[in-house]
Protein backbone atom coordinates (compact mmCIF):
# COMPACT_ATOMS: atom_id res chain seq x y z
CA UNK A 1 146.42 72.96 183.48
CA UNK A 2 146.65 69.25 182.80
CA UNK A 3 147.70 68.54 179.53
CA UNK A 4 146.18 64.89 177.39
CA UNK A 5 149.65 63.32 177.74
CA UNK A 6 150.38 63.96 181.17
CA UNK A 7 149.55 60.61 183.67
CA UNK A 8 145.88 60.03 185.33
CA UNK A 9 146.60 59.64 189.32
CA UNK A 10 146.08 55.98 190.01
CA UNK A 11 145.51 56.83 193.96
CA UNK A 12 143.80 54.23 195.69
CA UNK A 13 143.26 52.56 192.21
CA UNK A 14 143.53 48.14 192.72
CA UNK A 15 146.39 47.08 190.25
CA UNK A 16 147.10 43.35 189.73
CA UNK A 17 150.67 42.84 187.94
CA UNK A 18 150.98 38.91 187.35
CA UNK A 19 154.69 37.70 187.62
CA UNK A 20 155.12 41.31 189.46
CA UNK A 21 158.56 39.83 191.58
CA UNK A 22 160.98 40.37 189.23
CA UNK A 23 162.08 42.15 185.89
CA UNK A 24 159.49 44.13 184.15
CA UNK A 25 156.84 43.26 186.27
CA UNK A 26 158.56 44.12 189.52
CA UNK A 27 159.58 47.33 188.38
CA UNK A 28 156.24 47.97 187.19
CA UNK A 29 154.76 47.96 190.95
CA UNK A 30 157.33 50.12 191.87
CA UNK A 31 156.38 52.82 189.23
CA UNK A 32 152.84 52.23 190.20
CA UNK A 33 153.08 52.29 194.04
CA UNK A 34 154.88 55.36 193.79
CA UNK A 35 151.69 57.01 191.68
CA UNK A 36 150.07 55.83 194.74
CA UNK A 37 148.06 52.08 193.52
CA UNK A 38 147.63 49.80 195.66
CA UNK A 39 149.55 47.04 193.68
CA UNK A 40 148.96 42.91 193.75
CA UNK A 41 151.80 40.80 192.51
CA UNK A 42 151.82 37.04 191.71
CA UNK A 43 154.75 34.55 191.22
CA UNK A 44 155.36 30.79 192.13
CA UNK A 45 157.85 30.96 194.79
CA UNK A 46 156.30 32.37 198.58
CA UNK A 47 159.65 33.18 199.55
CA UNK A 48 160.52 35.75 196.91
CA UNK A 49 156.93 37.03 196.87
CA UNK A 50 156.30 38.22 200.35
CA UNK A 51 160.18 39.40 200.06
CA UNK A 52 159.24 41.19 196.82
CA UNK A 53 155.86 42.93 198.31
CA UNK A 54 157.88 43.79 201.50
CA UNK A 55 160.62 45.73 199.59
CA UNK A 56 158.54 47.89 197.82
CA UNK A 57 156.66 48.50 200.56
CA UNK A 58 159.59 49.25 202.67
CA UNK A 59 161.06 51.39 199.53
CA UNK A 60 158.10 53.63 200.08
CA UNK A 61 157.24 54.29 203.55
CA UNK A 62 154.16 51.97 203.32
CA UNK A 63 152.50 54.45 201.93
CA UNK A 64 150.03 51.97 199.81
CA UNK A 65 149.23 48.51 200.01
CA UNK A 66 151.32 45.91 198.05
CA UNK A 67 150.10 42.17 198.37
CA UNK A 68 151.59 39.30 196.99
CA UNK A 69 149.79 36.22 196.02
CA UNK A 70 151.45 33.20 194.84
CA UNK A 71 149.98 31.61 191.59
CA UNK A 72 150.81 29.34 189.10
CA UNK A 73 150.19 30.98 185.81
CA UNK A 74 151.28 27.58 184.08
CA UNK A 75 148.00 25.92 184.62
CA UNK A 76 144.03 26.66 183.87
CA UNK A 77 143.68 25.73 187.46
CA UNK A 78 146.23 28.01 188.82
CA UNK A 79 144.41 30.93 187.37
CA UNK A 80 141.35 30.10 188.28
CA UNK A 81 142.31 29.86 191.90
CA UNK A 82 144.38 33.46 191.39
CA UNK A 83 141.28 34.72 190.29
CA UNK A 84 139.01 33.62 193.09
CA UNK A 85 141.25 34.84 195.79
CA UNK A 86 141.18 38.40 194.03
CA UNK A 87 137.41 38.61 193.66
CA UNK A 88 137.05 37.62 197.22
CA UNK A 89 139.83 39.53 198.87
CA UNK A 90 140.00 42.79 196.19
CA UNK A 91 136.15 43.29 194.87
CA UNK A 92 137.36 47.01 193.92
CA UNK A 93 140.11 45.93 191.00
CA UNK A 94 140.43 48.86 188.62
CA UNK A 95 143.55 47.56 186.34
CA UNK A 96 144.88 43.78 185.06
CA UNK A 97 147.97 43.99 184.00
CA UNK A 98 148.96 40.46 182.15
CA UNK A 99 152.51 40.61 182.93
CA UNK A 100 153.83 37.12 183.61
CA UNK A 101 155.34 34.82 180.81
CA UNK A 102 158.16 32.57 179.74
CA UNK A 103 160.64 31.28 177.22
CA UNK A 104 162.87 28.16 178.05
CA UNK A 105 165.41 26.73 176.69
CA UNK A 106 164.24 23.29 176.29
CA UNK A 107 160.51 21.90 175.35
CA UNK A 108 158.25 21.03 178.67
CA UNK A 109 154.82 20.45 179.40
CA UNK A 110 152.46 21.98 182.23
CA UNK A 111 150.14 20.29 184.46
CA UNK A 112 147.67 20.63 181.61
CA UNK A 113 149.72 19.14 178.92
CA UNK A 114 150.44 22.02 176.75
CA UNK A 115 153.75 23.33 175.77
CA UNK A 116 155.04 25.63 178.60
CA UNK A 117 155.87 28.26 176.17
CA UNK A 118 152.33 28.12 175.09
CA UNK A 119 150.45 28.15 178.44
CA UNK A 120 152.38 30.83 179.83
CA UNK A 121 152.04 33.29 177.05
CA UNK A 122 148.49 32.46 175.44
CA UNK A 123 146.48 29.73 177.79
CA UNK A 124 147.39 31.00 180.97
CA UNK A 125 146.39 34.99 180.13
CA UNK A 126 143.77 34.16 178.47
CA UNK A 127 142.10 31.86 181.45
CA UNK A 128 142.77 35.01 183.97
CA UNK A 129 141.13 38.21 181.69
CA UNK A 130 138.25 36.00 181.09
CA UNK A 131 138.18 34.94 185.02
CA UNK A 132 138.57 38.26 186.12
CA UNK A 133 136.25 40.35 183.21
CA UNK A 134 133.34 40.30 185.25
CA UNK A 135 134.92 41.85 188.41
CA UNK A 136 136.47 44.29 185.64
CA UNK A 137 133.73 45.62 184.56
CA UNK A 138 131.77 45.59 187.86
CA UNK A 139 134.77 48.27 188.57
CA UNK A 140 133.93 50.05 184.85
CA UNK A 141 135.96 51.92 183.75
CA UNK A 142 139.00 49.64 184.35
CA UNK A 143 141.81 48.71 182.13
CA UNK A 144 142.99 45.54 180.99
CA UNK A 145 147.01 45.67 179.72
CA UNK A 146 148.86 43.13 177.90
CA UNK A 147 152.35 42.84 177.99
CA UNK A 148 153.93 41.68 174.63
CA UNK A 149 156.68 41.50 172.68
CA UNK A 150 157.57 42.98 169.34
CA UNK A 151 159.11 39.22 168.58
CA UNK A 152 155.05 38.71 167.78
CA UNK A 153 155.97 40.46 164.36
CA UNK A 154 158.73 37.83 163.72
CA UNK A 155 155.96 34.46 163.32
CA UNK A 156 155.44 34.04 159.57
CA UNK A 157 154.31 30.86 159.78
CA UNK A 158 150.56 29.68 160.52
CA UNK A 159 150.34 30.64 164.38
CA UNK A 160 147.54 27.43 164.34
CA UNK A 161 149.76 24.77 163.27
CA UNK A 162 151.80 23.02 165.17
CA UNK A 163 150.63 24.29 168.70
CA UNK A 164 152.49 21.94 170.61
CA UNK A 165 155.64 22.82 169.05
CA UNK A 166 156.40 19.07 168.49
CA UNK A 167 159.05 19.81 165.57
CA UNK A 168 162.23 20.20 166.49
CA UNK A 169 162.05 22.80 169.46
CA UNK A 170 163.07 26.28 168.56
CA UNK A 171 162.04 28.43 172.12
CA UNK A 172 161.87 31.63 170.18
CA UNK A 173 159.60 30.23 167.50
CA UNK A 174 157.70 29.21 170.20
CA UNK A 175 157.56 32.38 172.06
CA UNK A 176 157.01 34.83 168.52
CA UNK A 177 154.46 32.55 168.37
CA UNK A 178 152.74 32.39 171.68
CA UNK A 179 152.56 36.38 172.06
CA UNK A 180 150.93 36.22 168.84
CA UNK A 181 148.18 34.73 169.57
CA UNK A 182 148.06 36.89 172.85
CA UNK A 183 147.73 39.85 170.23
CA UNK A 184 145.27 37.94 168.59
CA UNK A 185 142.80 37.05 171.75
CA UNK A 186 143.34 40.64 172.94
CA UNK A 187 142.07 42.42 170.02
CA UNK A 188 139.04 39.80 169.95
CA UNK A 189 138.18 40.32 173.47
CA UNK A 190 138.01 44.27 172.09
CA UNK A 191 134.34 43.34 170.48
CA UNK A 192 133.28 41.48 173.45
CA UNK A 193 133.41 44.32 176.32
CA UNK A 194 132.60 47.96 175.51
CA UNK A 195 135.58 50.23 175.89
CA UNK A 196 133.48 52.82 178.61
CA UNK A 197 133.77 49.09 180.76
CA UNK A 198 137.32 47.65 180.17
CA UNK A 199 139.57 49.17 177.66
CA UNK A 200 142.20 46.58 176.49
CA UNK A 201 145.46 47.62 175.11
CA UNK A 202 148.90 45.86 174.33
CA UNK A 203 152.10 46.35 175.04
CA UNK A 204 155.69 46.14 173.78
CA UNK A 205 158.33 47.64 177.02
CA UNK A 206 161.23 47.59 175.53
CA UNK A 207 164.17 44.88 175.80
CA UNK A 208 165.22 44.67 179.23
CA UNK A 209 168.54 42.41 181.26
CA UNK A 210 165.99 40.55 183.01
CA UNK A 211 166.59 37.07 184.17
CA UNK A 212 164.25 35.77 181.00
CA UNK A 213 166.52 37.61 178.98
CA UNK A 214 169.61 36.47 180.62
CA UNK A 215 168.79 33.02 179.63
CA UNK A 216 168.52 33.62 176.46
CA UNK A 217 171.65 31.82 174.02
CA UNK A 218 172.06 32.11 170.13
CA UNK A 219 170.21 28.52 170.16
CA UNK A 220 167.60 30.11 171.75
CA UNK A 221 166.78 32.66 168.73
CA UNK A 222 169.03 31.22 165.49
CA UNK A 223 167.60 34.01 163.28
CA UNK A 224 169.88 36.29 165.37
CA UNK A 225 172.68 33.98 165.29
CA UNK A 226 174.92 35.92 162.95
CA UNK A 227 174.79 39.17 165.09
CA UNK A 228 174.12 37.71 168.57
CA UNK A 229 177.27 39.43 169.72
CA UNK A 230 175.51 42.99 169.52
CA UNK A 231 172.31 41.40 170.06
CA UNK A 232 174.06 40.61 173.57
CA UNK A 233 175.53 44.18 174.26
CA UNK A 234 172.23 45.56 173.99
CA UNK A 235 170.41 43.45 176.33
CA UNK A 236 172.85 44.22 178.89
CA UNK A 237 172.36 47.74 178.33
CA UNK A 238 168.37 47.96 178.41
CA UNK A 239 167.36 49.05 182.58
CA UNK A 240 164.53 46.79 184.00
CA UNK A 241 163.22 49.57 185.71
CA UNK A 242 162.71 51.70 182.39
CA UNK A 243 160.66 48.90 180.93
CA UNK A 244 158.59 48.96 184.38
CA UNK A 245 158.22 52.70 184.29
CA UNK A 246 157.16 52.60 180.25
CA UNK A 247 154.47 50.21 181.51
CA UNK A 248 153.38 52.26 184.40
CA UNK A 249 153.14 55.06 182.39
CA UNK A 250 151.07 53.69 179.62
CA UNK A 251 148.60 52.13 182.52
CA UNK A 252 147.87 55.67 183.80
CA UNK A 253 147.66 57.53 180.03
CA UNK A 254 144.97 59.12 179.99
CA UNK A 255 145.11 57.83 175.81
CA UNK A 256 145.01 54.38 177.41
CA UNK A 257 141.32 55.37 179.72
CA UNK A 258 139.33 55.80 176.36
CA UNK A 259 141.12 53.89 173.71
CA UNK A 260 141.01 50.00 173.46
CA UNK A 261 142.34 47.66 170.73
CA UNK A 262 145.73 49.50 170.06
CA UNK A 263 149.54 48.22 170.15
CA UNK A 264 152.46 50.70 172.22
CA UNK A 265 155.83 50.00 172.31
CA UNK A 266 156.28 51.91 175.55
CA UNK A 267 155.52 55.23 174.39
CA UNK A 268 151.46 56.44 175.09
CA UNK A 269 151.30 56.98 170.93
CA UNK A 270 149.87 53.75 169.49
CA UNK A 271 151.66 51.37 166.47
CA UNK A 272 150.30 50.28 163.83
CA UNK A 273 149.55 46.56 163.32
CA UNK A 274 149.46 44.67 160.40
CA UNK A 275 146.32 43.61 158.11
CA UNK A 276 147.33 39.73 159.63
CA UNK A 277 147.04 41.39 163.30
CA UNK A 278 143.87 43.17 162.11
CA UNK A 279 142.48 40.33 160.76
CA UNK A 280 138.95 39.48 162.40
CA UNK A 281 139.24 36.38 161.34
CA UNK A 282 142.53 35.26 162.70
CA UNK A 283 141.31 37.22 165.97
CA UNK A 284 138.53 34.78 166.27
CA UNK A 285 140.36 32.00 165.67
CA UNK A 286 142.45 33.01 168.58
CA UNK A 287 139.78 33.33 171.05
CA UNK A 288 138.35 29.85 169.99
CA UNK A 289 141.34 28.49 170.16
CA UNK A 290 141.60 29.70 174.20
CA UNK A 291 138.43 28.63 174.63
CA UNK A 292 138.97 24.96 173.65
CA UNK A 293 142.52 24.61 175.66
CA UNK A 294 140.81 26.14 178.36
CA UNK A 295 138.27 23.41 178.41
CA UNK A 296 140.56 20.78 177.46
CA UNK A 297 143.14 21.42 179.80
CA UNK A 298 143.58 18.63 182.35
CA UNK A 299 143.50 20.89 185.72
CA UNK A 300 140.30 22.41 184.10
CA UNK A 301 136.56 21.31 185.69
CA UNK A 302 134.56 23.71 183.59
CA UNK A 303 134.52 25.90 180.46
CA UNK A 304 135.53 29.65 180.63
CA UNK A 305 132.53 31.78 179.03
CA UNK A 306 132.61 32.49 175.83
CA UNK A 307 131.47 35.85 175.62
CA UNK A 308 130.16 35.98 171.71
């Protein structure tokens, strides 16, 4: 008998994992290849793609597909062009897996003028699930997964002021920030596609001694600066390939086929948000906010749909 909580078989099921060559994301495809998808990863380097794709492959006897396609998630343009080569070259996509994002040490700006921190985290997702919707639900029922951070629940502040973070830099501010908003346009997009088409959940994996996190300095979150010693053991303690696998595992729950709109932190057994999360208001002023860097950015030649 098949119990609720045990995992849906993903076999021959189209997964795209963006930034799915290293850290979470890598691991991820693993988890997922082995449930037998056929897994698409993107990251900017060629090199370290195709050697990604081929390891996994190789791990597994080639027993599914694993593609690589390089993208720059940094730019409007860069998504759009991801997105095109998947609807021409994978029509069958089940799952979307927003995987890819960033926090840097010091304040930059993309092709497209926006704070990196920003694009990679809010712009850049939001330009590929509204790119890719269509093929999504062309595929219904598909899923559509978010991967967060619980540092969302850290931004007091206005998350619509300062966008640009043009105050003294601060790259976790920045970041709290920036997955904020994700949570924001996520739980919008919720009222814009029924759940029997695309179901669209969020995700917390864990913390995780990934290269991102690696980088990370006492500068880079001050709030922690007092305790960044332990802060430190514990990062070097959390497996990359657990965080994959808690991913994995909440893209095949079966919780995760027929429930949209809800917040995990790795376990298939939902969180509960907070009345500012859960604010309808502040979720709309999220996905307007997408909308108009979408159509401002400067690699952009037309609007992404806004789907009222």
């Amino acid at each position: 008998m098949t119990r609720s909580s045990d995992p849906e078989p993903v076999y021959g099921q189209t997964v795209l994992i963006t930034g799915g060559t290293g850290g979470i994301g890598y691991q991820t495809a693993r988890a997922l290849v082995r449930r037998g998808a056929n897994v698409i990863i993107t990251g900017r380097a060629a090199e370290a793609g195709e050697r990604a794709a081929a390891t996994i492959q190789r791990e597994l006897g080639g027993r599914q597909a694993v593609t690589f396609l390089q993208a720059d998630h940094a730019t409007v343009a860069g998504n759009r062009e991801l997105a095109n080569q998947v609807q021409a070259a994978f029509p069958q996509l089940n799952v979307l897996i927003n995987n890819v994002g960033g926090l840097y040490q010091r304040r930059w700006q993309t092709a497209d003028g926006y704070e990196a921190t920003l694009a990679m985290n809010f712009v850049g997702p939001f330009t590929l699930t509204g790119e890719l919707l269509p093929l999504l639900q062309a595929n219904a029922p598909a899923r559509c997964v978010n991967v967060v951070s619980a540092a969302f629940k850290m931004w007091k502040p206005d998350p619509f002021q300062d966008l640009q973070s043009t105050r003294p830099f601060v790259s976790g501010d920045a970041y709290e920030r920036a997955k904020l908003l994700n949570v924001l346009f996520s739980l919008a997009l919720t009222r814009r596609v029924a759940a029997e088409q695309v179901t669209v959940n969020l995700v917390h994996p864990g913390m995780a001694w990934t290269q991102m996190t690696q980088s990370m300095t006492s500068q880079t979150i001050p709030s922690m600066r007092l305790v960044w010693p332990l802060v430190r053991l514990v990062q070097r303690r959390r497996s990359p390939e657990k965080a994959g696998q808690r991913v994995a595992s909440l893209v095949t729950s079966p919780l995760v086929g027929v429930t949209t709109g809800q917040y995990f932190e790795g376990k298939p057994t939902p969180k509960r948000l907070s009345a500012r999360e859960l604010d309808r208001a502040y979720q709309e002023r999220a996905w307007q906010l997408g909308c108009r860097l979408v159509a401002a950015a400067a690699t952009a030649s037309d609007r992404i749909a806004d789907r009222r």
